[in-house]
C-alpha atoms as a PDB file:
ATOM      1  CA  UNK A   1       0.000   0.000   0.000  1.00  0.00           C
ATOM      2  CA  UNK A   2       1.290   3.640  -0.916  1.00  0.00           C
ATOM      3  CA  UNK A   3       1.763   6.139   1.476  1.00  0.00           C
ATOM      4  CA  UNK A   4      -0.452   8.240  -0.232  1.00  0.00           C
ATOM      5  CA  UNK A   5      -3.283   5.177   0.503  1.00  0.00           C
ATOM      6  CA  UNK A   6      -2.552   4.787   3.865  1.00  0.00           C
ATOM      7  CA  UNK A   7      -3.478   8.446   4.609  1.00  0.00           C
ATOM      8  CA  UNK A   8      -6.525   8.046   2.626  1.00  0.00           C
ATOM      9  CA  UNK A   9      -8.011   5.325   4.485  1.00  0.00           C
ATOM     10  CA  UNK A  10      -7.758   7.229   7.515  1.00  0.00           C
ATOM     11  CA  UNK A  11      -9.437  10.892   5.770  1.00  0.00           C
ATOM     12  CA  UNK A  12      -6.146  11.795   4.629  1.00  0.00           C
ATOM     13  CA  UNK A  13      -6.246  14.266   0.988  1.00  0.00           C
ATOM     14  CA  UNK A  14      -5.614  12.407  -1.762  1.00  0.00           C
ATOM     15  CA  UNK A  15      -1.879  11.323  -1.842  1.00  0.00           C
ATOM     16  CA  UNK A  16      -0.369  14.836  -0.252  1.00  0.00           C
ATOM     17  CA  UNK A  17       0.695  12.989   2.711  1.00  0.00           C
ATOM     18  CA  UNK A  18      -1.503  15.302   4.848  1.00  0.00           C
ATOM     19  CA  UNK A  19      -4.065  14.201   7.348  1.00  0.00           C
ATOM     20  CA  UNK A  20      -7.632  16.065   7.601  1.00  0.00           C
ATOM     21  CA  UNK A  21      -9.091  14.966  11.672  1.00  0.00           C
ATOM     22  CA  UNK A  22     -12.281  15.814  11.352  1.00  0.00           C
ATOM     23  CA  UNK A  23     -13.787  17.179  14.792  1.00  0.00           C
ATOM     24  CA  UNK A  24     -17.742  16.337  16.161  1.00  0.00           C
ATOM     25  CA  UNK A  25     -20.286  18.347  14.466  1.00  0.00           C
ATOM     26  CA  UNK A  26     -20.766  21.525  16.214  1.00  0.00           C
ATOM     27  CA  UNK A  27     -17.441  21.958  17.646  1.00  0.00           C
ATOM     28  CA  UNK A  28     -16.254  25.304  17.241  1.00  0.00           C
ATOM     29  CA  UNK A  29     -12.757  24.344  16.602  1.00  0.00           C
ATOM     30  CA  UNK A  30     -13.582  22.984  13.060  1.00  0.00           C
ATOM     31  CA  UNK A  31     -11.946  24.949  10.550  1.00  0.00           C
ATOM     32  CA  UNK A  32     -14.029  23.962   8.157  1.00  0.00           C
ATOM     33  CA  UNK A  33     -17.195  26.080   9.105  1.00  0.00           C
ATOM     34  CA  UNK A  34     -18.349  24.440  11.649  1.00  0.00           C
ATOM     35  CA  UNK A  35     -21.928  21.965  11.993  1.00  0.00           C
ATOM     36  CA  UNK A  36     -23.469  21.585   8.553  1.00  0.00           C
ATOM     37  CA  UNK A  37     -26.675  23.869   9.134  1.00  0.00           C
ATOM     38  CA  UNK A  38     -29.767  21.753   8.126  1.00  0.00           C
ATOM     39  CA  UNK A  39     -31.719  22.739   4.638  1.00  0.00           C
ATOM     40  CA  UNK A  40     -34.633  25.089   5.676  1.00  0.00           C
ATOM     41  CA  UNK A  41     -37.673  23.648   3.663  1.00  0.00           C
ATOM     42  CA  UNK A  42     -39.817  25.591   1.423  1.00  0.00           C
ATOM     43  CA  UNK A  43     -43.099  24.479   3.885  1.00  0.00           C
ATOM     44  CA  UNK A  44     -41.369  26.596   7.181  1.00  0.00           C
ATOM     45  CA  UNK A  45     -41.387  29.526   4.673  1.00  0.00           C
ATOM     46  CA  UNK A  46     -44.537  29.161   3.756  1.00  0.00           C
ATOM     47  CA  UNK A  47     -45.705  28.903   7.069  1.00  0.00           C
ATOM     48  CA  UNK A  48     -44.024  31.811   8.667  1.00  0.00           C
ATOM     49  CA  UNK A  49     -45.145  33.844   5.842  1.00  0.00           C
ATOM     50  CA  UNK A  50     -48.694  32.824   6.399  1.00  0.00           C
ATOM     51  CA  UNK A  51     -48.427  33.820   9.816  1.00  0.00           C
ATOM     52  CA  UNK A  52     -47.395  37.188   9.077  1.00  0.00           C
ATOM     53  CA  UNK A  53     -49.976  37.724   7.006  1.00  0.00           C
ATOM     54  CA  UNK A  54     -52.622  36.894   9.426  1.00  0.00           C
ATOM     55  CA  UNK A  55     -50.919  38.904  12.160  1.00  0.00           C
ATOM     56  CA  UNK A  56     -50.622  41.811   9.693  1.00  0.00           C
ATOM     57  CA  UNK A  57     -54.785  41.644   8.905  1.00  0.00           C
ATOM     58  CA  UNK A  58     -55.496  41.191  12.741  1.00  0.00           C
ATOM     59  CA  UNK A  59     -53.728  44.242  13.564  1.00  0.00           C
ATOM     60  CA  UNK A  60     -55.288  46.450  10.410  1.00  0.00           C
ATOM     61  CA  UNK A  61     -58.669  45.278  11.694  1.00  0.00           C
ATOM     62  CA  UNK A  62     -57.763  46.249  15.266  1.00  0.00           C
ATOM     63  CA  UNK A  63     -56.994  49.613  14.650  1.00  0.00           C
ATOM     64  CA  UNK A  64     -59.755  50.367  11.607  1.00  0.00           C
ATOM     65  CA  UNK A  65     -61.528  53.180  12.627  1.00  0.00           C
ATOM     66  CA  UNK A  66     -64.213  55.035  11.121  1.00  0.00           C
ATOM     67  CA  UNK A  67     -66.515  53.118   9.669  1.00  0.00           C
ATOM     68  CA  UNK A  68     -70.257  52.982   9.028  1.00  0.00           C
ATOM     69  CA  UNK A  69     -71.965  53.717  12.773  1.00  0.00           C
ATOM     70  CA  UNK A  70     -74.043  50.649  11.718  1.00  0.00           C
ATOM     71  CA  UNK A  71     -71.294  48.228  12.973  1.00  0.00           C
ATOM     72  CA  UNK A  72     -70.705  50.490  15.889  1.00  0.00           C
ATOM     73  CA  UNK A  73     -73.638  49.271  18.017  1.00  0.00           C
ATOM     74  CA  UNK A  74     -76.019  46.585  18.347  1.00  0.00           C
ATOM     75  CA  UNK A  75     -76.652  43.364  20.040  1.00  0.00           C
ATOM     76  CA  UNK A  76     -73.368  41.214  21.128  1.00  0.00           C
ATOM     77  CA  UNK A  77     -75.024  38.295  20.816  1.00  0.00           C
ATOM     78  CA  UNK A  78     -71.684  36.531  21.680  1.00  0.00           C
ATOM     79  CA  UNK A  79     -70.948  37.992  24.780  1.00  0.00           C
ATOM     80  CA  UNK A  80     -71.486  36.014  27.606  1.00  0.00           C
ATOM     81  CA  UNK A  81     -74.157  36.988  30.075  1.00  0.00           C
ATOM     82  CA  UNK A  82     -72.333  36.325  33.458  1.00  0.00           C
ATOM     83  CA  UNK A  83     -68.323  37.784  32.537  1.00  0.00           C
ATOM     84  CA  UNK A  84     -67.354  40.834  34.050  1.00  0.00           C
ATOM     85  CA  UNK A  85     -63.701  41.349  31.620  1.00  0.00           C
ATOM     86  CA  UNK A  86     -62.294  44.511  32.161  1.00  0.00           C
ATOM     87  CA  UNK A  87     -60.702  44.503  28.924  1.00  0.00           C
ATOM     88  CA  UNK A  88     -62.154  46.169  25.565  1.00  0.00           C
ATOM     89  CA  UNK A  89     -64.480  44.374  23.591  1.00  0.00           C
ATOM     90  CA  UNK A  90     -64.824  44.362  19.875  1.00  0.00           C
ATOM     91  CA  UNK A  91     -67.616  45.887  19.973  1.00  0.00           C
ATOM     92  CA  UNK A  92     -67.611  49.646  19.794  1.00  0.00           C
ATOM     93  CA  UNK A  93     -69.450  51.347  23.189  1.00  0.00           C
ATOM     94  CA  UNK A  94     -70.843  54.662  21.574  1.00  0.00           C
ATOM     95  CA  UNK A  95     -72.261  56.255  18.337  1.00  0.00           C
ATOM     96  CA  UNK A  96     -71.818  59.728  19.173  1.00  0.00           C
ATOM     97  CA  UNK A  97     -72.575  62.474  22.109  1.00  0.00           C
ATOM     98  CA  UNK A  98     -75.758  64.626  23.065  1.00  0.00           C
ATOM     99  CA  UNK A  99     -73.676  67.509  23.904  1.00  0.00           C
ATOM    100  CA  UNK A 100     -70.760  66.105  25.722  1.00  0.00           C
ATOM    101  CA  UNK A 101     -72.200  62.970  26.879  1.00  0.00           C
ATOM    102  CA  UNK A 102     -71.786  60.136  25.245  1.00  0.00           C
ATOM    103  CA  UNK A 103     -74.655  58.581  23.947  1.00  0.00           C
ATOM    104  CA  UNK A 104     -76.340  55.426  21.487  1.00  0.00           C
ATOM    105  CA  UNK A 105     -75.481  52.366  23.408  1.00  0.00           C
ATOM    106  CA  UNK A 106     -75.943  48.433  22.276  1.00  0.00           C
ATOM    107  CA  UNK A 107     -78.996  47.088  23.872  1.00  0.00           C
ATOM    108  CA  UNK A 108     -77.441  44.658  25.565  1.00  0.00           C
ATOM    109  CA  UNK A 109     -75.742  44.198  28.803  1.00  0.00           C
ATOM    110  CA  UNK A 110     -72.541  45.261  27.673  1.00  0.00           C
ATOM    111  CA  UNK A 111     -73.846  48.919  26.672  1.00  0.00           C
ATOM    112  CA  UNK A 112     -75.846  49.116  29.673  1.00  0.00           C
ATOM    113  CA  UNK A 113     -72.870  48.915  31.894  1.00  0.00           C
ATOM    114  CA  UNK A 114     -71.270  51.462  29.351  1.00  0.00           C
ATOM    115  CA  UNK A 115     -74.135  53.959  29.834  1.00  0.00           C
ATOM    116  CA  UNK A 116     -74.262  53.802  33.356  1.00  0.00           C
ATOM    117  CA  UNK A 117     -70.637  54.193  33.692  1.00  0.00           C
ATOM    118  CA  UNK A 118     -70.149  57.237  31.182  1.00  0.00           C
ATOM    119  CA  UNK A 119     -73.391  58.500  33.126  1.00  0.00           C
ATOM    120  CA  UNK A 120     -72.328  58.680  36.237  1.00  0.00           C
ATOM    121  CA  UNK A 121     -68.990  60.331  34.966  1.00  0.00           C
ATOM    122  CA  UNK A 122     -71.232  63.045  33.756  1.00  0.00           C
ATOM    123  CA  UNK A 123     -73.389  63.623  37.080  1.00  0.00           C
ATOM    124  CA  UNK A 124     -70.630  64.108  38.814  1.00  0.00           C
ATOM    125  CA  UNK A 125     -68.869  66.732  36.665  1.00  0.00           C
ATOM    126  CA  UNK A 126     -68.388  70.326  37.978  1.00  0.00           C
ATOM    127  CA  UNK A 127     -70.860  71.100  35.212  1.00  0.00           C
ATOM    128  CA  UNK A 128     -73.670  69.995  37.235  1.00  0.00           C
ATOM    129  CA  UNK A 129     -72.898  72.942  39.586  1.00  0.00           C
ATOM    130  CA  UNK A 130     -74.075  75.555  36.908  1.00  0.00           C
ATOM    131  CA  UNK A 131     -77.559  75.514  35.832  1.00  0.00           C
ATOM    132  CA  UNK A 132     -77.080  75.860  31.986  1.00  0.00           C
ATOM    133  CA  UNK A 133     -74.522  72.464  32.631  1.00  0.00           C
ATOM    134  CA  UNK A 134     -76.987  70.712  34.589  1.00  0.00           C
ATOM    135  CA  UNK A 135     -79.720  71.156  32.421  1.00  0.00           C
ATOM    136  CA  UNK A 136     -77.954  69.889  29.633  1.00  0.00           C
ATOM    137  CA  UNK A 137     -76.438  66.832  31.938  1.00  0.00           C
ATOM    138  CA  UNK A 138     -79.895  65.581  33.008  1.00  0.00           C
ATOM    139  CA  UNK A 139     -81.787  66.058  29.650  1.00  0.00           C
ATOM    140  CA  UNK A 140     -79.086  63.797  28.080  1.00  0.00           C
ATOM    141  CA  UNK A 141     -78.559  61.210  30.933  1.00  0.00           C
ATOM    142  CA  UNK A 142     -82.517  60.484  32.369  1.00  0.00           C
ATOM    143  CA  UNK A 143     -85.442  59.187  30.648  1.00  0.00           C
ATOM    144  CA  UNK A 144     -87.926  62.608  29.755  1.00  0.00           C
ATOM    145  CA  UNK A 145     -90.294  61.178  32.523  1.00  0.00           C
ATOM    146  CA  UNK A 146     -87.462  61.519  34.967  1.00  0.00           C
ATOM    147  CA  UNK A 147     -85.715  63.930  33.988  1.00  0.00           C
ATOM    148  CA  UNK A 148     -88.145  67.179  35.033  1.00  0.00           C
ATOM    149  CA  UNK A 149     -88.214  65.601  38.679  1.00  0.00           C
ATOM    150  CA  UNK A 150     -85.203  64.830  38.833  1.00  0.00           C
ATOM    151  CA  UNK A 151     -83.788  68.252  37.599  1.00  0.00           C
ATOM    152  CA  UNK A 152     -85.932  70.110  40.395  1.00  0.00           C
ATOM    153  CA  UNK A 153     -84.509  68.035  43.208  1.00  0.00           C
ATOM    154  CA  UNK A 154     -81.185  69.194  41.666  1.00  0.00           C
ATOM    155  CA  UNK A 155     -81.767  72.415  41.481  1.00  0.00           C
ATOM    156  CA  UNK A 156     -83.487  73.162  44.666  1.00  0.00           C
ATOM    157  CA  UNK A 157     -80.121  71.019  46.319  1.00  0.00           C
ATOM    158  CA  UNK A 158     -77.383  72.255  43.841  1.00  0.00           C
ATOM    159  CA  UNK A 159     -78.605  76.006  43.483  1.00  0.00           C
ATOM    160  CA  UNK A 160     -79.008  76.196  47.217  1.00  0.00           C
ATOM    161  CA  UNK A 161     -76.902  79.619  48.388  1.00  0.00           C
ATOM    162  CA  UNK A 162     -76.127  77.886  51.648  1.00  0.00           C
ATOM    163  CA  UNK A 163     -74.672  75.025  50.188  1.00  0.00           C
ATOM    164  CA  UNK A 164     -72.504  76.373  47.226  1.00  0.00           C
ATOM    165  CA  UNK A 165     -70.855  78.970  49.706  1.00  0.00           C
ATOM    166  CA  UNK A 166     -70.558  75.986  51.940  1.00  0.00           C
ATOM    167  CA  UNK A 167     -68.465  74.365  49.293  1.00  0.00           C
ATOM    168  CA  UNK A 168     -66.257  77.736  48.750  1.00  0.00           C
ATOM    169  CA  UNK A 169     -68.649  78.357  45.451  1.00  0.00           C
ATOM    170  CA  UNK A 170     -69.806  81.515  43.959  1.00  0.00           C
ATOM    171  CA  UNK A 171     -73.875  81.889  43.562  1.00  0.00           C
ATOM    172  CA  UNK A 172     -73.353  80.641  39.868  1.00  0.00           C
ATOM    173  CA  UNK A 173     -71.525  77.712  40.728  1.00  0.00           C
ATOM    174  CA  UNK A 174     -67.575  78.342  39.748  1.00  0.00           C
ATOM    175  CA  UNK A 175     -64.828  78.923  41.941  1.00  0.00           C
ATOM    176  CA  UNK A 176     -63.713  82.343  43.442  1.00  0.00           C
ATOM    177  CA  UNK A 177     -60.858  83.781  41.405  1.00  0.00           C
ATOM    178  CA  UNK A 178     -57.983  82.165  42.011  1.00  0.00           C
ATOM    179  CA  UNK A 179     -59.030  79.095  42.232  1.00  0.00           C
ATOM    180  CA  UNK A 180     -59.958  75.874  40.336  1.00  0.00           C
ATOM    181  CA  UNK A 181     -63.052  74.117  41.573  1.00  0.00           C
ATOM    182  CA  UNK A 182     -62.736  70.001  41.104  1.00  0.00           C
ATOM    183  CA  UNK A 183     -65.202  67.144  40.595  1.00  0.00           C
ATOM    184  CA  UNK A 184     -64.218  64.496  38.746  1.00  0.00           C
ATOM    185  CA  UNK A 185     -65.096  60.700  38.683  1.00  0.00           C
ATOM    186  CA  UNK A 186     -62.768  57.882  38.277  1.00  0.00           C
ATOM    187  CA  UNK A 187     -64.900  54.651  37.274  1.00  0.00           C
ATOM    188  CA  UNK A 188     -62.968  51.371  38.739  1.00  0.00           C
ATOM    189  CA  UNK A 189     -65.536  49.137  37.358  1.00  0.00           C
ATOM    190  CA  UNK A 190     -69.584  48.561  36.720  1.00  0.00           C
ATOM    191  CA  UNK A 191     -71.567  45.251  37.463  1.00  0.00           C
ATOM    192  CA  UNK A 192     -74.946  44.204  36.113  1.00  0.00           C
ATOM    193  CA  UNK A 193     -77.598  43.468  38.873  1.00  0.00           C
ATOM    194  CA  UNK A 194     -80.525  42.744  36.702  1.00  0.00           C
ATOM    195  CA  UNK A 195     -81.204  42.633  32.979  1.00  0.00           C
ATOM    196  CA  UNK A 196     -83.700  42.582  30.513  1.00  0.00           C
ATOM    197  CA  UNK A 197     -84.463  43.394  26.472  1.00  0.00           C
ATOM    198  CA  UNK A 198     -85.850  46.736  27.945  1.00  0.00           C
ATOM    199  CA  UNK A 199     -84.451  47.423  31.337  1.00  0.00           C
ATOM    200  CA  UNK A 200     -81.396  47.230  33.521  1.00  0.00           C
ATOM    201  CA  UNK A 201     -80.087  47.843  36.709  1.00  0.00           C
ATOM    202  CA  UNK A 202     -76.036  48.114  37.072  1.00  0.00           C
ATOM    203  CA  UNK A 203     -74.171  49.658  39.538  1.00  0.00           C
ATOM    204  CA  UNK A 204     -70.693  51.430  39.216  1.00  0.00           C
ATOM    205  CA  UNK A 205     -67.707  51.606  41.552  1.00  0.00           C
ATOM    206  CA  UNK A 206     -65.757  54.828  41.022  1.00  0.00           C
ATOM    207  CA  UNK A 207     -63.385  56.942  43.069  1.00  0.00           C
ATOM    208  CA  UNK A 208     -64.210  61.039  43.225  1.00  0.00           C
ATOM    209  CA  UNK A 209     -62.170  63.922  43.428  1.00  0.00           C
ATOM    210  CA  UNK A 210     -64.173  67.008  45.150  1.00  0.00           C
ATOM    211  CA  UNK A 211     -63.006  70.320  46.118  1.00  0.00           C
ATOM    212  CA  UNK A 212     -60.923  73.544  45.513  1.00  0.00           C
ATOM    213  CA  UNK A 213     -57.601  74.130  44.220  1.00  0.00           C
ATOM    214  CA  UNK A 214     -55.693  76.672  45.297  1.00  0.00           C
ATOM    215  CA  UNK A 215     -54.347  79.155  48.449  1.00  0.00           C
ATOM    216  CA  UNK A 216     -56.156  79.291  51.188  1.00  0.00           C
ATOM    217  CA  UNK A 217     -59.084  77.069  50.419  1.00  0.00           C
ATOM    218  CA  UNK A 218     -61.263  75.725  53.131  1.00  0.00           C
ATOM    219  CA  UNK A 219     -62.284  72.741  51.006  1.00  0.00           C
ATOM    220  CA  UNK A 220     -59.247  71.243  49.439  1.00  0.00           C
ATOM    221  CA  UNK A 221     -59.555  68.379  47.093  1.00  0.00           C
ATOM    222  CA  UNK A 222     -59.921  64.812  48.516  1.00  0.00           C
ATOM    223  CA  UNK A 223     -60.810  61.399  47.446  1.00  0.00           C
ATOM    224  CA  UNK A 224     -63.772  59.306  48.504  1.00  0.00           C
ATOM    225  CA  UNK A 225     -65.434  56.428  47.054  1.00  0.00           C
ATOM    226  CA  UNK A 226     -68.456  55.892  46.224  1.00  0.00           C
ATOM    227  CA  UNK A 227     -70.964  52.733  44.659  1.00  0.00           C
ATOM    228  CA  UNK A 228     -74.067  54.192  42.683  1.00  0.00           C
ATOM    229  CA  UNK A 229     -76.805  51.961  41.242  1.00  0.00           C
ATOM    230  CA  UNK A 230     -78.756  52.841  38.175  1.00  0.00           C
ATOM    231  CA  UNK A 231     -82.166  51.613  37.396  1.00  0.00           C
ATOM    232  CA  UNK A 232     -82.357  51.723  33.082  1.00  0.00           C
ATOM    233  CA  UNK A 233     -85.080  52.318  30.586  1.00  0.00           C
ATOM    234  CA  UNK A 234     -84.211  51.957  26.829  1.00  0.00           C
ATOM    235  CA  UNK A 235     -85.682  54.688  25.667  1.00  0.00           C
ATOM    236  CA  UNK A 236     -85.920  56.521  22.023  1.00  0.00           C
ATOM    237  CA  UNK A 237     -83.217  54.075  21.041  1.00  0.00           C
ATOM    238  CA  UNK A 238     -80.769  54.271  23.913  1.00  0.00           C
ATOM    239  CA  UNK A 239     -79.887  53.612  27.668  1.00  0.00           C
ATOM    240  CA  UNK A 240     -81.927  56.155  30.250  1.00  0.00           C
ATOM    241  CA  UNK A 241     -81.687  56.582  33.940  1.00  0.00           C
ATOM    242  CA  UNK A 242     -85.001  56.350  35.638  1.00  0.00           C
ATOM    243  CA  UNK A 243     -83.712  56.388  38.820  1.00  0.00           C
ATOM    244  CA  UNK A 244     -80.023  56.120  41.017  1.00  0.00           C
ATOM    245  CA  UNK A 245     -79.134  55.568  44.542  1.00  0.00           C
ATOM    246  CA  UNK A 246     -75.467  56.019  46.355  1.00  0.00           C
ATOM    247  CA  UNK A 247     -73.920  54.549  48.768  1.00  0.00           C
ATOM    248  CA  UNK A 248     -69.851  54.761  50.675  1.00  0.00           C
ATOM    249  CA  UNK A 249     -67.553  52.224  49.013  1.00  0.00           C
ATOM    250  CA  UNK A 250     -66.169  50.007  49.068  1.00  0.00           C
ATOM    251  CA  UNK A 251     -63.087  52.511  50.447  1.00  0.00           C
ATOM    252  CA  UNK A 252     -59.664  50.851  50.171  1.00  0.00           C
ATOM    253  CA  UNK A 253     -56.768  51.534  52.454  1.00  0.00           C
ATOM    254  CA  UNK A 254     -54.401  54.870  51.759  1.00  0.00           C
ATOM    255  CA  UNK A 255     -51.136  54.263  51.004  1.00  0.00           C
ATOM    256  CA  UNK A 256     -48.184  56.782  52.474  1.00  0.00           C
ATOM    257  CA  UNK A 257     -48.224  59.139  49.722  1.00  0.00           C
ATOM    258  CA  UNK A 258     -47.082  63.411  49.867  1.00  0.00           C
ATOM    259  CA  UNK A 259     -50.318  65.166  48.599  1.00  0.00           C
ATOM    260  CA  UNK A 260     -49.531  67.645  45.752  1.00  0.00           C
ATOM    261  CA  UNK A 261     -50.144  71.075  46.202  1.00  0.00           C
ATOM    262  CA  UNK A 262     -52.975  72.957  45.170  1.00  0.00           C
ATOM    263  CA  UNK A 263     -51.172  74.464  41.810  1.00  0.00           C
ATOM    264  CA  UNK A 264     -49.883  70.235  41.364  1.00  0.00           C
ATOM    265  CA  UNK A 265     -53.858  69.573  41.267  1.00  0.00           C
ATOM    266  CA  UNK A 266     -55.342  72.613  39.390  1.00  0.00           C
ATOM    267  CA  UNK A 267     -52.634  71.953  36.533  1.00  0.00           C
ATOM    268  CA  UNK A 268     -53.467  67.997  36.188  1.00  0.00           C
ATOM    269  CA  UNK A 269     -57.045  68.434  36.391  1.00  0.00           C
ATOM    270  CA  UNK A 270     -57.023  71.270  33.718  1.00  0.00           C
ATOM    271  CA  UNK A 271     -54.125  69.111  31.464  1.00  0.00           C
ATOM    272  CA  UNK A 272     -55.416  65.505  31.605  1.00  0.00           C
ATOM    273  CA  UNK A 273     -58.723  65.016  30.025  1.00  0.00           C
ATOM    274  CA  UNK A 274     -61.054  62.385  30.889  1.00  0.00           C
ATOM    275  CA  UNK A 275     -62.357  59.421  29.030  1.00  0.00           C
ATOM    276  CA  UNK A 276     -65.335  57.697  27.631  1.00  0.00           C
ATOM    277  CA  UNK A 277     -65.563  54.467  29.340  1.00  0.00           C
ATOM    278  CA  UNK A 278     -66.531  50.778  27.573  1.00  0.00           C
ATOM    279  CA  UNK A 279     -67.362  47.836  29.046  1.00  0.00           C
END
C-alpha cells in the first residue's frame, strides 16, 4: 500500500501525505465552518409567511376606525351573560354624544354597563354645579319622565346659596378667582344586577375627586369612594336613567403618599382630560 493510501483510508487528501481529523459536528474548533446547518424547507417559509400575514390583517382590523356607525352598536349576541372582563371588547361602546355625553349604546348588557358608567362620569362633573350644565347633563342622561323631577330636586339642592358657599362656590356655581373648583369621577368598574331586552339595573364603583384648588381654600380636594346603582329604561333608542341611589364604598386603604399642592392639582385636572368608558 502507498503512502499516499494509507493516509486516505484514515481521511487523509488524496496522496499529499496530509491528514484532515475531522472534529464532532458543532465543535467550534472545526476549521471547516463548523456543523453543517440543516436545509430550511420551502413548507417553514410558507408557514411563517402565512403567519405574518394573518398577524398583519389582525392588527389592520384592530386599529380600523371610522366606519359605518351601523357596525358600531347593536346586540353582542356573543358575549357572555355572566363575565365581568375589564378589557375592551370588539364591539364599539358609543355612536356619538348629546352635547358632551356620550350617547347610542348596544342594547345589551354590555352597553348598559357602558351607559351607566359614562353617566355617572357626567353627574358628577363640575358642570352639574351651573344651571345651563346641569340642564344639559340631566336632559341627556334620564329618561324625559325623569328627567323634570329629577332636575328640580337638583336644582333646589345644587342652586341652594347655603350650600354652594358651603363648598367655597360663587352663587353661579364656579370657583372664586384664584381658584380651580374640582369634581371628577374615576370609574374602577360597573356590574350588572338585573337585565332585561328593555331594562337594567347596574351599579358602578368609582373613586371622586371634590373640592378647591388653590391658596387658602377651606375645602381642598380629597378622594372618597363611592358605589351608585342605576335603574335603566331603553328609551328613544338608547340607555336612560329612571332612577339612582349612592352609597360609601367600598373605600380601600391609603397608602403613604405626599399630597400635591394645590397648583400640582389645578394643573393635572385642567391638562389631563377624561375618558369615555366601555365595558
Amino acid at each position: 500500500m502507498s503512502p499516499g493510501d494509507e493516509h486516505d483510508s484514515f481521511g487523509g487528501v488524496g496522496g499529499s501525505g496530509q491528514t484532515r481529523t475531522r472534529l464532532p459536528e458543532g465543535n467550534s474548533g472545526d476549521v471547516y465552518g463548523g456543523a453543517r446547518r440543516p436545509v430550511r424547507s420551502s413548507r417553514s417559509l410558507i408557514t411563517v409567511v402565512g403567519v405574518v400575514v394573518v398577524l398583519v390583517a389582525a392588527i389592520a382590523f384592530a386599529n380600523r376606525g371610522g366606519g359605518d356607525p351601523a357596525d358600531a352598536a347593536g346586540p353582542s349576541a356573543d358575549t357572555p351573560a355572566k363575565t365581568a372582563p375589564t378589557a375592551a371588547t370588539g364591539i364599539r361602546p358609543v355612536t356619538g354624544k348629546n352635547g358632551q355625553i356620550p350617547t347610542g349604546y348596544a342594547q345589551d348588557e354590555q352597553g348598559a354597563q357602558s351607559a351607566a358608567t359614562n353617566y355617572a362620569v357626567a353627574l358628577g362633573s363640575a358642570e352639574m354645579f351651573s344651571a345651563e350644565g346641569r340642564n344639559e347633563i340631566v336632559s341627556a342622561v334620564y329618561a324625559p319622565g325623569a328627567a323634570a323631577a329629577r332636575q328640580a330636586d337638583l336644582d333646589k339642592a345644587d342652586s341652594a346659596k347655603d350650600l354652594l358657599t358651603s363648598l367655597g362656590l360663587q352663587a353661579d356655581g364656579t370657583a372664586p378667582q384664584g381658584m380651580t373648583f374640582i369634581s371628577r369621577v374615576i370609574p374602577v368598574g360597573s356590574k350588572v344586577e338585573s337585565h332585561t331586552a328593555d331594562r337594567a339595573t347596574v351599579s358602578v364603583w368609582y373613586l371622586s375627586l371634590f373640592g378647591l384648588a388653590g391658596e387658602n381654600s377651606k375645602n381642598p380636594v380629597s378622594e372618597s369612594w363611592y358605589t351608585d346603582t342605576f335603574e335603566l329604561r331603553w328609551v328613544g333608542g338608547d340607555w336612560k336613567v329612571t332612577k339612582s341611589t349612592q352609597k360609601d364604598g367600598p373605600v380601600p386603604v391609603g397608602r403613604d403618599q405626599r399630597a400635591s399642592s394645590a397648583q400640582d392639582m389645578a394643573d393635572a385636572v385642567g391638562q389631563f382630560g377624561g375618558f369615555t368608558y366601555a365595558r
